[in-house]
Protein backbone atom coordinates (compact mmCIF):
# COMPACT_ATOMS: atom_id res chain seq x y z
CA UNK A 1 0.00 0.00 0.00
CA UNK A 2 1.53 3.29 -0.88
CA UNK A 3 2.14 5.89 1.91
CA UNK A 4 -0.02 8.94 1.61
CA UNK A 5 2.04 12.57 0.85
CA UNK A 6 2.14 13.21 4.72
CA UNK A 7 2.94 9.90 5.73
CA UNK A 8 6.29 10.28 3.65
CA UNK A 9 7.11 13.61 4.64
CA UNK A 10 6.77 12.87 8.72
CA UNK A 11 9.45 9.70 7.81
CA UNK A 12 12.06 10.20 10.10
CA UNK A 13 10.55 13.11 12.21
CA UNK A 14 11.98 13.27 15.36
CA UNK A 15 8.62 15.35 16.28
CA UNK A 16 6.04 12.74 16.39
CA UNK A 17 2.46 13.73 16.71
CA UNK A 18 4.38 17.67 16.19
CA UNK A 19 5.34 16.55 12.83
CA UNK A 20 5.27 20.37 9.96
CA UNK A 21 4.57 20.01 6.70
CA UNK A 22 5.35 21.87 3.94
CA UNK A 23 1.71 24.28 4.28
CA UNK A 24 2.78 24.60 7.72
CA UNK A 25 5.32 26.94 6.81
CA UNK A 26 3.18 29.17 5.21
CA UNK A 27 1.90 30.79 8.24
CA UNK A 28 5.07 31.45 10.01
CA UNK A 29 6.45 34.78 11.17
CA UNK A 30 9.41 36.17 9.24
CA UNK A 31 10.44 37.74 11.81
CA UNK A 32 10.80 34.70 13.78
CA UNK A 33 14.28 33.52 14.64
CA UNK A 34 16.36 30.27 13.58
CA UNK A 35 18.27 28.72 16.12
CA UNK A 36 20.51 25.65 14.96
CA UNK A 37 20.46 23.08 17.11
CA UNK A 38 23.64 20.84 15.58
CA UNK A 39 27.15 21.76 14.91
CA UNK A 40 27.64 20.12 11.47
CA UNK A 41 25.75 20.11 8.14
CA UNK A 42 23.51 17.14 8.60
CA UNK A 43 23.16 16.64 5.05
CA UNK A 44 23.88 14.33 2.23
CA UNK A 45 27.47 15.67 0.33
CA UNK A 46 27.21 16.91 -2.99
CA UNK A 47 23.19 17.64 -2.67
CA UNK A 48 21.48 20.80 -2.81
CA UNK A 49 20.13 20.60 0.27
CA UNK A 50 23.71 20.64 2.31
CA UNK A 51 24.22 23.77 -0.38
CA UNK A 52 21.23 25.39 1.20
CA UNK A 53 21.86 24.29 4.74
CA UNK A 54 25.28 25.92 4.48
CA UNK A 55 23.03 29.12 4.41
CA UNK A 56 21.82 29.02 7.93
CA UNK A 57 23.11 31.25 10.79
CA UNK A 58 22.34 31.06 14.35
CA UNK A 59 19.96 33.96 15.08
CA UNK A 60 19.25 34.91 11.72
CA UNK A 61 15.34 35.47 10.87
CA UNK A 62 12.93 33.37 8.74
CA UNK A 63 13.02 36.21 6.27
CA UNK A 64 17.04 36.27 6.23
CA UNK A 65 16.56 32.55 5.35
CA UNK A 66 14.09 33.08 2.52
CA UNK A 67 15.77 36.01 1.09
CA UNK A 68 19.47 33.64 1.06
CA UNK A 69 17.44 30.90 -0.72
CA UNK A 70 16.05 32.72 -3.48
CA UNK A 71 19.34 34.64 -4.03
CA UNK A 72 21.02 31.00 -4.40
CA UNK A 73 18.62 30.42 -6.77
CA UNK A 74 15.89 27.98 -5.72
CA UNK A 75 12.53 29.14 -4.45
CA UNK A 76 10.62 30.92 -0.95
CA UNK A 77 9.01 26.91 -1.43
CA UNK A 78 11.97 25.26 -0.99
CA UNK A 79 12.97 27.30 1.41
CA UNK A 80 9.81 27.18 3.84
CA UNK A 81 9.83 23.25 2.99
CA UNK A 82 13.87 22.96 4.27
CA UNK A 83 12.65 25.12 7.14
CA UNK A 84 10.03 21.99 7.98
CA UNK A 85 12.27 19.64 7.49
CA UNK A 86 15.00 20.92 9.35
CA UNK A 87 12.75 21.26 12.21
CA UNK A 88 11.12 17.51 12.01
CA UNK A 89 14.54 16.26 12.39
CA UNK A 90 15.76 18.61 15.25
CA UNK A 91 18.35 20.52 13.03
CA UNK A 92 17.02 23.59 13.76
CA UNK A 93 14.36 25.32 15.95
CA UNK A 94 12.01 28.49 15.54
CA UNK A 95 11.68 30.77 18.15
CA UNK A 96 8.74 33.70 18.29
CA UNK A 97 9.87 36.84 17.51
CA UNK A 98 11.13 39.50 20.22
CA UNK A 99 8.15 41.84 20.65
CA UNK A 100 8.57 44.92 18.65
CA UNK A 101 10.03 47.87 20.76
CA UNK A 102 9.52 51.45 20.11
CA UNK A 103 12.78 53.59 21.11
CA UNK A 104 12.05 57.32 22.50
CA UNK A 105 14.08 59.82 20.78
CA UNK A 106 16.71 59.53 23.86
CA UNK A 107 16.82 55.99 23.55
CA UNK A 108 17.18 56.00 20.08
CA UNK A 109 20.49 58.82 20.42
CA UNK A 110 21.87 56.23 22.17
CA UNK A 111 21.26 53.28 21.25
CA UNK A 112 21.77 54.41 17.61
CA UNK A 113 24.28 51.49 16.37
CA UNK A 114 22.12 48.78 17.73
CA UNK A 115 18.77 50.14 15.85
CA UNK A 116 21.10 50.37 12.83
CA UNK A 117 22.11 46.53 13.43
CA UNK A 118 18.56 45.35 13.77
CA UNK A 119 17.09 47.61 11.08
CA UNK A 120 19.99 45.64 8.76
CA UNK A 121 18.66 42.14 10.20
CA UNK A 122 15.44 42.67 8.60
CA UNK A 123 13.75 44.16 11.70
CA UNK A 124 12.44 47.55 11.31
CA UNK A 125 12.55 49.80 14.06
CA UNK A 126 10.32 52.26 15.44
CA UNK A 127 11.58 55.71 16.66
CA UNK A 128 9.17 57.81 18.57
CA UNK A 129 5.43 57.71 19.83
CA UNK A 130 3.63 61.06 18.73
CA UNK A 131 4.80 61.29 14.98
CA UNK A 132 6.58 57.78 14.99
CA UNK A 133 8.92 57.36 12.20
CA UNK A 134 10.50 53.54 11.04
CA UNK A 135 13.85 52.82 10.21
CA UNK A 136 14.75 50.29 7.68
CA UNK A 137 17.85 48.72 6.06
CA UNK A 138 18.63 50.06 2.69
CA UNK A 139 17.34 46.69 1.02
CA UNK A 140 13.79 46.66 2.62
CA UNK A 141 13.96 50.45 1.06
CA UNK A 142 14.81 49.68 -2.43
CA UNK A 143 12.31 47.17 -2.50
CA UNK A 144 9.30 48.86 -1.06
CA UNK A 145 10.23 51.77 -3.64
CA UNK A 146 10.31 49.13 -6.77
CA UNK A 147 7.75 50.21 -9.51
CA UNK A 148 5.59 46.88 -9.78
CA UNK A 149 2.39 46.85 -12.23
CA UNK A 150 -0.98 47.36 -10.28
CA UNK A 151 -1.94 43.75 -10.97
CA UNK A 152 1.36 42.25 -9.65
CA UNK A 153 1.21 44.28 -6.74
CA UNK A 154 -2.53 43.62 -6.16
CA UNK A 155 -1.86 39.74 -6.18
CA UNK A 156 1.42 39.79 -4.00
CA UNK A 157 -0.05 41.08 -1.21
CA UNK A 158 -3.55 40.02 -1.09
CA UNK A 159 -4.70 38.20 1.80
CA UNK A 160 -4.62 34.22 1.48
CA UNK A 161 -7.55 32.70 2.44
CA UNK A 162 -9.99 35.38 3.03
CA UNK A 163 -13.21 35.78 0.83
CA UNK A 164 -13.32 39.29 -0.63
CA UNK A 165 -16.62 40.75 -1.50
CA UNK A 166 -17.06 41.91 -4.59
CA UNK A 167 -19.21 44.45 -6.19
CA UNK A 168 -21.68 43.20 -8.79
CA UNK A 169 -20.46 44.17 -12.12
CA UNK A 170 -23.12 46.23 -13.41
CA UNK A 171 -22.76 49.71 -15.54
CA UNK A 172 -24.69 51.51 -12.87
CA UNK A 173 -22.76 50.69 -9.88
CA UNK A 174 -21.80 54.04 -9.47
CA UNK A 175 -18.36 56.73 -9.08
CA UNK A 176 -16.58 55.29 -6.09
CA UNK A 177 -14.47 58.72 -5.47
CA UNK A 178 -17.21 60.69 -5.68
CA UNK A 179 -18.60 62.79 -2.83
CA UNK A 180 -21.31 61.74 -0.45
């Protein structure tokens, strides 16, 4: 009898009835945190996968991981999958990220270098309660400021699995900027 798709991905899951799968992945927090838990590359020789294990540093965030993936030239899939794996076998853990922290101006003066160091890590930082403004690394910038198409844009970063409701497409449905 063959095994079902989760049945061979949980082989040799050292997580039992805590078992991720590949969707699992989907959900997770990019600003969460990879820990590795072993000293050596765990993987095969001469495989992608070592290639892309290679990748990993202690303390780096999901997004870090992603972002190294897709620059080596496989996909945020793979990447989230590896991250699954990795964890089913105990190679490496997630933890939560740290709370978000917004620095007062004084705070901020002095602790300058070390919102510069986290802004660079992929963790934007926020400076100030009344007017707050956000630093960011110079990467996060230069992709926010991209020109993209509506329609790519519009997909990217809709929701996943909400219902939208939309408008009936009639010729009388009306001006939607115009006063009420």
């Amino acid at each position: 009898m063959a095994m079902s798709t989760k049945e061979r991905w949980a082989v040799g899951s050292k997580r039992n009835n805590q078992t991720l799968y590949p969707r699992d992945m989907d959900a997770v927090d990019r600003r969460s945190v990879i820990r590795k838990l072993v000293g050596i590359n765990p993987k095969k020789t001469g495989l992608r996968p070592r290639e892309r294990f290679e990748l990993y540093r202690d303390g780096m965030t999901v997004a870090e991981y992603v972002a190294a993936v897709i620059e080596f030239g496989d996909s945020e899939r793979v990447a989230l999958d590896d991250l699954a794996s990795d964890q089913n076998h105990l190679f490496v853990r997630i933890d939560a990220p740290l709370a978000r922290q917004v620095w007062s101006v004084s705070e901020a003066k002095a602790k300058l270098s070390e919102i510069l160091r986290l802004a660079r890590a992929g963790e934007p930082q926020t400076i100030g309660n009344d007017d707050p403004c956000v630093v960011i690394s110079t990467a996060q910038y230069d992709h926010f400021r991209q020109s993209q198409d509506l329609g790519r844009f519009l997909v990217e970063s809709a929701p996943r699995g909400v219902e939208l409701e939309l408008p009936p497409r009639a010729d009388h449905r009306g001006d939607p900027f115009a006063d009420s």
